[in-house]
N, C-alpha and C. Protein backbone atom coordinates (compact mmCIF):
# COMPACT_ATOMS: atom_id res chain seq x y z
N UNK A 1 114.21 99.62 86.58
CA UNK A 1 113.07 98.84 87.02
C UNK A 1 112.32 98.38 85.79
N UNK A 2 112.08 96.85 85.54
CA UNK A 2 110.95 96.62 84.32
C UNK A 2 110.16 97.45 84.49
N UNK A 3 109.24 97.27 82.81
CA UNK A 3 107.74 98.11 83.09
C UNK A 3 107.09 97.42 83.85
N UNK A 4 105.95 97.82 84.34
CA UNK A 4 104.75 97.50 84.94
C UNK A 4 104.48 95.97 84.66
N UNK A 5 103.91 96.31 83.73
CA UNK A 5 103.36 94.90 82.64
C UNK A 5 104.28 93.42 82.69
N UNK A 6 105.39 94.03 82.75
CA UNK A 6 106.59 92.91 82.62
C UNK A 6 106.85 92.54 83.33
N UNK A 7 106.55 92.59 85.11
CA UNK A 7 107.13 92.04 86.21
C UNK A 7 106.23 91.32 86.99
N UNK A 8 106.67 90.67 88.06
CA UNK A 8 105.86 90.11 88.95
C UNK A 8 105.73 91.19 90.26
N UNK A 9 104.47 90.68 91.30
CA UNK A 9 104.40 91.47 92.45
C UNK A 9 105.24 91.78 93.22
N UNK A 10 105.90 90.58 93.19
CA UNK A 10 107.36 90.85 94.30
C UNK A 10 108.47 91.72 93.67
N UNK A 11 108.25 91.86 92.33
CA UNK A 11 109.41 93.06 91.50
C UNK A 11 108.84 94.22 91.37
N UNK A 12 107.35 94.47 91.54
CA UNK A 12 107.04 95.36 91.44
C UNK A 12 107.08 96.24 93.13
N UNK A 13 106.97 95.64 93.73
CA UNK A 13 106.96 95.38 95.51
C UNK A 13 108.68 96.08 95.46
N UNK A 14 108.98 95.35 95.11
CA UNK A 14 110.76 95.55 95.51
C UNK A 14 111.02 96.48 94.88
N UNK A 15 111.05 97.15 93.66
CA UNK A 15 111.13 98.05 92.83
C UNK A 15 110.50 99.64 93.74
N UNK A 16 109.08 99.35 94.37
CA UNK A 16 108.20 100.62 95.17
C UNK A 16 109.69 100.55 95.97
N UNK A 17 109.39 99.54 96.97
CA UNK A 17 110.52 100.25 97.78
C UNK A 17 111.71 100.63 97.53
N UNK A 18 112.78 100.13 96.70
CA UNK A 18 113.84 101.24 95.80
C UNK A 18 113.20 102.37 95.79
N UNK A 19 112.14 102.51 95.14
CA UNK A 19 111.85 103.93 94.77
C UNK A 19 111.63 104.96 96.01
N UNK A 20 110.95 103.76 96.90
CA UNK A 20 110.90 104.91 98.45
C UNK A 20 111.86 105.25 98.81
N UNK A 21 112.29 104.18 99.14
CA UNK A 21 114.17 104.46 100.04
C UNK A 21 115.18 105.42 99.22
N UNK A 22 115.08 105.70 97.86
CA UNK A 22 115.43 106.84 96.96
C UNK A 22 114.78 108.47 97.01
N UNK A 23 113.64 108.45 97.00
CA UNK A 23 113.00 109.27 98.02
C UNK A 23 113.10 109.67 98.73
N UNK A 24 112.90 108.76 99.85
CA UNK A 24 113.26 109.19 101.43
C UNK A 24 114.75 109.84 101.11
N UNK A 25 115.46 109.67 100.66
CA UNK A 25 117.02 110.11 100.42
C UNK A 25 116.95 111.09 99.67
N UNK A 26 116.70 111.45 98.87
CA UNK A 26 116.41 112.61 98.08
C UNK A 26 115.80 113.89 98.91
N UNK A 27 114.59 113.46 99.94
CA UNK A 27 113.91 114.36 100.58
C UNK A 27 115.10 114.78 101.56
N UNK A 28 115.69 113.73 102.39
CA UNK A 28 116.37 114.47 103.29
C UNK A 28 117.75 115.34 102.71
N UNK A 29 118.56 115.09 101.28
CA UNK A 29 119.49 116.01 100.83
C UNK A 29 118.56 117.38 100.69
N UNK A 30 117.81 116.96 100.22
CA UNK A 30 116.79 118.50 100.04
C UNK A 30 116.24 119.61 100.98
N UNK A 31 116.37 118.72 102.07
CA UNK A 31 115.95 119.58 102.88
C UNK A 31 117.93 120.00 103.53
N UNK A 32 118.81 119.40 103.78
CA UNK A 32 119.94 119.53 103.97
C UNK A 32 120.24 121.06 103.08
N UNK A 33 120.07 120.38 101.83
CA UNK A 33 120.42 121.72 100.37
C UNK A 33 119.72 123.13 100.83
N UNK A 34 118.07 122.91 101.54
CA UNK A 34 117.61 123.63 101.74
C UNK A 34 117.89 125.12 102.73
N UNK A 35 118.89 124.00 103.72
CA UNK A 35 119.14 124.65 105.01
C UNK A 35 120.42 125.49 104.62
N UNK A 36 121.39 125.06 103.87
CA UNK A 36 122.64 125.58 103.09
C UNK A 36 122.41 126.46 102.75
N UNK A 37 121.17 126.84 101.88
CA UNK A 37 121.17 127.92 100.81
C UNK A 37 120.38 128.94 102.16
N UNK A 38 119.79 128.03 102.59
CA UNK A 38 118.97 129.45 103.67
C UNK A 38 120.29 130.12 104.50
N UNK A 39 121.18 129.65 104.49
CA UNK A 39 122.35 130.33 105.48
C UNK A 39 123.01 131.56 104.87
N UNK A 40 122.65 130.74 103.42
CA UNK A 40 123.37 131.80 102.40
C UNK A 40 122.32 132.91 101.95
N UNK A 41 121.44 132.88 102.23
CA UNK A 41 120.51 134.19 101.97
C UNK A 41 121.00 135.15 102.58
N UNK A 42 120.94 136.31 101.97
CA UNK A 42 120.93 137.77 102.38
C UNK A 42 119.97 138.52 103.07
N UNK A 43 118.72 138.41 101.70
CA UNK A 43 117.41 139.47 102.33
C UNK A 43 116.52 138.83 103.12
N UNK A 44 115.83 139.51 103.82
CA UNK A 44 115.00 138.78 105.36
C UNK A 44 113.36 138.37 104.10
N UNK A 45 113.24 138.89 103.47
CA UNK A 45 112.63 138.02 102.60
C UNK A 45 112.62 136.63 102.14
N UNK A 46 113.55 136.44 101.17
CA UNK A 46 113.94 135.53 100.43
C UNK A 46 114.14 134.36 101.52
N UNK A 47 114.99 134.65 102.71
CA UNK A 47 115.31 133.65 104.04
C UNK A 47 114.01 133.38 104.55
N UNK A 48 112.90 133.86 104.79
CA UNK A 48 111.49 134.09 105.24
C UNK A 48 110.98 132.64 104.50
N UNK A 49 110.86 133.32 103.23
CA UNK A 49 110.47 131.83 102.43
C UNK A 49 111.10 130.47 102.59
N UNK A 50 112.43 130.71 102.64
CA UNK A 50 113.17 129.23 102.46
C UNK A 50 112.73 128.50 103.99
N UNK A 51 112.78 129.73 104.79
CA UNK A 51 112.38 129.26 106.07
C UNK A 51 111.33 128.19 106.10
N UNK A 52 110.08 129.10 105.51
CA UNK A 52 108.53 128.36 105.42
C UNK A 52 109.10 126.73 104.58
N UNK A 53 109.36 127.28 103.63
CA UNK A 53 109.53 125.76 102.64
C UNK A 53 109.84 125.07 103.55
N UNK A 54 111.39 125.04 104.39
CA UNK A 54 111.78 123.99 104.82
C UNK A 54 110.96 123.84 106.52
N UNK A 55 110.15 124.46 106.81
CA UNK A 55 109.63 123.83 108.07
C UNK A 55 108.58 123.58 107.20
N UNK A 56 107.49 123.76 106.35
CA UNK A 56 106.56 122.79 105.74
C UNK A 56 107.04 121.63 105.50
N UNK A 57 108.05 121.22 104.61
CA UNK A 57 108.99 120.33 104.76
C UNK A 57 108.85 119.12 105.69
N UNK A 58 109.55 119.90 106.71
CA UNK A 58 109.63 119.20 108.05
C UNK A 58 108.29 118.39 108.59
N UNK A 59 107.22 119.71 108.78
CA UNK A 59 106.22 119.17 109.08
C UNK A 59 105.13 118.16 108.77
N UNK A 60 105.52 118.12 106.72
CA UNK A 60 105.10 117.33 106.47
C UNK A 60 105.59 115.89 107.00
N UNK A 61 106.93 115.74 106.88
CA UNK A 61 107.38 114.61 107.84
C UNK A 61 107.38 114.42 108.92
N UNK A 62 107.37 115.53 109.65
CA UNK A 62 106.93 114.80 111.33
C UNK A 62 105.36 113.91 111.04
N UNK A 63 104.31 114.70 110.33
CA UNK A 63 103.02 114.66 110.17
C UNK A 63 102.79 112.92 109.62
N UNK A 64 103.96 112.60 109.39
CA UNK A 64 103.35 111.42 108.16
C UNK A 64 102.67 110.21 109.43
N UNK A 65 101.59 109.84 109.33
CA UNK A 65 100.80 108.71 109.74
C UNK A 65 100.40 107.53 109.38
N UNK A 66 99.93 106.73 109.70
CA UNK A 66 99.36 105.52 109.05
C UNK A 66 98.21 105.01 110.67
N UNK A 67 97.14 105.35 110.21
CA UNK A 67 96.42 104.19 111.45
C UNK A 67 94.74 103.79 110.75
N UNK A 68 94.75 102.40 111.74
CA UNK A 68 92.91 101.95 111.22
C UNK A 68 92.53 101.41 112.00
N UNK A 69 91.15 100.97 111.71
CA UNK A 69 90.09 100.94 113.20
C UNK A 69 89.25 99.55 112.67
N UNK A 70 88.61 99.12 112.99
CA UNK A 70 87.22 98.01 112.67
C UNK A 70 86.20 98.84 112.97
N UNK A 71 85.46 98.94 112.26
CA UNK A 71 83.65 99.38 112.68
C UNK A 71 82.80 98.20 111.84
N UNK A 72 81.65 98.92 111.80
CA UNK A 72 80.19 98.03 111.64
C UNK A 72 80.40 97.19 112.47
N UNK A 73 80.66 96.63 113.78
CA UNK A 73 80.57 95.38 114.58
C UNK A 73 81.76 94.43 113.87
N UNK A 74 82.95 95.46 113.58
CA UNK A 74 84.13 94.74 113.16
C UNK A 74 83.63 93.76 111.68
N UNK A 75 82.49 94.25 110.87
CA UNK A 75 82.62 93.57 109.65
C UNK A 75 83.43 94.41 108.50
N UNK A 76 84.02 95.88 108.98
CA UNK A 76 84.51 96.98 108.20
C UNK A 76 85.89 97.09 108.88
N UNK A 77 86.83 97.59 107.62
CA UNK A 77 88.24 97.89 107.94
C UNK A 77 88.56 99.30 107.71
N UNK A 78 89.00 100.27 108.08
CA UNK A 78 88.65 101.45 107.98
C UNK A 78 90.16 101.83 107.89
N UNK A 79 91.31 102.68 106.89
CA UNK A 79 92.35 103.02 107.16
C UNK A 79 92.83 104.21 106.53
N UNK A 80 93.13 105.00 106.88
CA UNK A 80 93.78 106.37 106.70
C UNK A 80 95.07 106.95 107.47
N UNK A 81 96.04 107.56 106.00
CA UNK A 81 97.30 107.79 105.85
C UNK A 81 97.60 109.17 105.80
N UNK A 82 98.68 109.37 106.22
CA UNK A 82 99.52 111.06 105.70
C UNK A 82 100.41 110.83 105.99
N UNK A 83 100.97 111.38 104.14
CA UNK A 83 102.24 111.80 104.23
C UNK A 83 102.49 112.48 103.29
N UNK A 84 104.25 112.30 103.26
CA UNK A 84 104.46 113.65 102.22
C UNK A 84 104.28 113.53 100.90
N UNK A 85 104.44 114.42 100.33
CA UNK A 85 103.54 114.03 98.74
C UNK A 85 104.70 112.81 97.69
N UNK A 86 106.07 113.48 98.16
CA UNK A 86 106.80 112.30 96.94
C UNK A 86 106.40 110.76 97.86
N UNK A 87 106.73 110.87 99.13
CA UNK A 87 105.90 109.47 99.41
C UNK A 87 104.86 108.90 98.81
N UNK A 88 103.68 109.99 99.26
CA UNK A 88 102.33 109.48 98.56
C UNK A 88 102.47 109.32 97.30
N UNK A 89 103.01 109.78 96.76
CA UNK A 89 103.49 109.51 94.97
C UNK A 89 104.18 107.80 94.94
N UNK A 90 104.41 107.65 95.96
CA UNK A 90 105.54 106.23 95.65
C UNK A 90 103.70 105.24 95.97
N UNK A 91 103.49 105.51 97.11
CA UNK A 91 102.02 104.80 97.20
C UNK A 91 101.38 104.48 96.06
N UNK A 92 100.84 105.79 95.80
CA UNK A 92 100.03 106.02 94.58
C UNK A 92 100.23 104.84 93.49
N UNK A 93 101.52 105.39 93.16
CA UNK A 93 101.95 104.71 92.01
C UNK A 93 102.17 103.26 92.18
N UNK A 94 102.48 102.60 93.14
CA UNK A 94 102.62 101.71 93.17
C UNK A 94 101.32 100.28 93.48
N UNK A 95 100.01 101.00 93.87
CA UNK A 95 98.95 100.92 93.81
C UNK A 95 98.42 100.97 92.36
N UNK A 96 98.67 101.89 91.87
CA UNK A 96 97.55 102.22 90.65
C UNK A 96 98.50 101.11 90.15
N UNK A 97 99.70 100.89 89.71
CA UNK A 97 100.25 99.70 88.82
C UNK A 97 99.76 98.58 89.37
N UNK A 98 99.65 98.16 90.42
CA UNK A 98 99.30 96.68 90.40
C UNK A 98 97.57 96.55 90.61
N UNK A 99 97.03 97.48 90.64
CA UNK A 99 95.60 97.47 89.76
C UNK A 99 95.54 97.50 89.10
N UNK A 100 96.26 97.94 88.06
CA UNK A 100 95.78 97.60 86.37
C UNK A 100 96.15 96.28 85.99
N UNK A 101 96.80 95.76 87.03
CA UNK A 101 97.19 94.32 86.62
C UNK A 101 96.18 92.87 87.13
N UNK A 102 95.65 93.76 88.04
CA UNK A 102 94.67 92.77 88.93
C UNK A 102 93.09 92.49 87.60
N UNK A 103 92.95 91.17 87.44
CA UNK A 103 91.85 90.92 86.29
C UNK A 103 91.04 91.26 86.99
N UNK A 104 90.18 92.12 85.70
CA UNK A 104 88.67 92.49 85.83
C UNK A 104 87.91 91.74 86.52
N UNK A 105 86.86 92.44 87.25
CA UNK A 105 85.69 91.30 87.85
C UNK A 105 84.64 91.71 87.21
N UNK A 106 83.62 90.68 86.84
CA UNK A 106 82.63 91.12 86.05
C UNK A 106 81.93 92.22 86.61
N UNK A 107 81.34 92.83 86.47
CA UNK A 107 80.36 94.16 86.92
C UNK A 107 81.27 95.53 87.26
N UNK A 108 82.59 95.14 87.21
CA UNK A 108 83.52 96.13 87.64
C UNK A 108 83.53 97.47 86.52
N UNK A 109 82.49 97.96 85.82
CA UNK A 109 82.29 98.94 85.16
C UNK A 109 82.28 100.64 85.29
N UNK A 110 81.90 101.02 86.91
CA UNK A 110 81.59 101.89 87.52
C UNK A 110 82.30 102.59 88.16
N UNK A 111 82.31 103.99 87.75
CA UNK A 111 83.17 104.85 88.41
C UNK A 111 83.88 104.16 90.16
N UNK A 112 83.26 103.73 90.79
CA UNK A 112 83.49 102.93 92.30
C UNK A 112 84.19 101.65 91.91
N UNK A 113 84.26 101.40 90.54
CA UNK A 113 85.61 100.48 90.66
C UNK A 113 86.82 100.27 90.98
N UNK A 114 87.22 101.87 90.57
CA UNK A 114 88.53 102.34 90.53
C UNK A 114 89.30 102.35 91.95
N UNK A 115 88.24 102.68 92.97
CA UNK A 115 88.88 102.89 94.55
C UNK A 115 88.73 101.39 94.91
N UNK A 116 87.62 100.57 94.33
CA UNK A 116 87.49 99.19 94.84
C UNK A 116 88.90 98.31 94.80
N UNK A 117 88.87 98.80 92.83
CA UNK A 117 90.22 97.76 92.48
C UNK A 117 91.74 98.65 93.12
N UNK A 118 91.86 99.59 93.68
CA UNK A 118 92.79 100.20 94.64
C UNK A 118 92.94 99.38 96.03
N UNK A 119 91.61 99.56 96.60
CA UNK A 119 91.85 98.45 97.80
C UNK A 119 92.12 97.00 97.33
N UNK A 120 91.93 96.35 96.43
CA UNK A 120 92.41 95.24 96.06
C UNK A 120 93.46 95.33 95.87
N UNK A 121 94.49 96.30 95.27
CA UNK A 121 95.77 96.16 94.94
C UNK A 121 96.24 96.23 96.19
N UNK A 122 95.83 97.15 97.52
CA UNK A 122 96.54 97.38 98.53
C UNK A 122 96.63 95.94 99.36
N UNK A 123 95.29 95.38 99.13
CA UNK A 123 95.41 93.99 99.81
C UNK A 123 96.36 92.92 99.45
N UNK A 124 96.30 92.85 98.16
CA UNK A 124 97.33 92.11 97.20
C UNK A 124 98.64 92.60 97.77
N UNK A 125 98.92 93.25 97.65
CA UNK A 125 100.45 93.73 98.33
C UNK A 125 100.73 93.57 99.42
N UNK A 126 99.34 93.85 100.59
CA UNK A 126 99.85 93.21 101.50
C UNK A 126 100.30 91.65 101.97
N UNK A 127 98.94 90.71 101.19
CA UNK A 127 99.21 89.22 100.99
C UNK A 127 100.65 88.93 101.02
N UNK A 128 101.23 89.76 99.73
CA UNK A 128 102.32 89.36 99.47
C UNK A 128 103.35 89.15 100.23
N UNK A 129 103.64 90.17 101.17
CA UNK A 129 104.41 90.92 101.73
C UNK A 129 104.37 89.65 102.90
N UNK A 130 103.07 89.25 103.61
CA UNK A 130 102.98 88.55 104.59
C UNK A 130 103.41 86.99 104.31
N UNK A 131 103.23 86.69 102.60
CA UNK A 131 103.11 85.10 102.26
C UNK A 131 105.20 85.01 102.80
N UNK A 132 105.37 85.94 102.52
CA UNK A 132 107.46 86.09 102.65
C UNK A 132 107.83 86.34 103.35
């Protein structure tokens, strides 16, 4: 994948999702690997744990969400997510890169920039996504 710096939105866009869909694939051998080795445990210990891991696991993925609402008389967009952490890592990251790319706005100095210029990147991505 180019760096950051070097690509456009739609490579950086296309690139997140490689990285998800690699992910998502990774998580499910892992939890597969997980279930293997739990067969192969011996002590009711050690199986105990692998147990927990892999239904946390699980649950984190059943758990994963996405929903949002309008308030203030629908002048506010309100949205909140869960999921699992290498997901949220693909989010994350793919957010914080195309905010550092999004130009400064004047006054943008303040600790409350940082989540501002986040929702800007999230919007930007979505634009994108919709202009194609």
């Amino acid at each position: 994948m180019p760096e950051p710096n070097d690509c456009s939105d739609d490579e950086l866009i296309h690139g997140a999702d490689d990285v998800n869909a690699r992910v998502c694939g990774a998580q499910r051998e892992f939890l597969g690997f997980i279930a293997v080795v739990d067969r192969r445990e011996q002590g009711r210990d050690s199986r105990a744990r692998d147990m927990a891991h892999l239904q946390e696991a699980r649950e984190a993925e059943q758990a994963r969400s996405l929903s949002w609402w309008y308030f203030a008389e629908n002048s506010r967009f309100g949205l909140s997510a869960e999921l699992p952490a290498a997901e949220g890592a693909v989010v994350a990251t793919a957010l914080e890169r195309l905010a550092d790319r999004l130009p400064v706005m004047p006054g943008e100095d303040g600790g409350w920039s940082v989540d501002a210029r986040r929702a800007d990147a999230l919007v930007a991505l979505c634009s994108s996504r919709i202009a194609h």
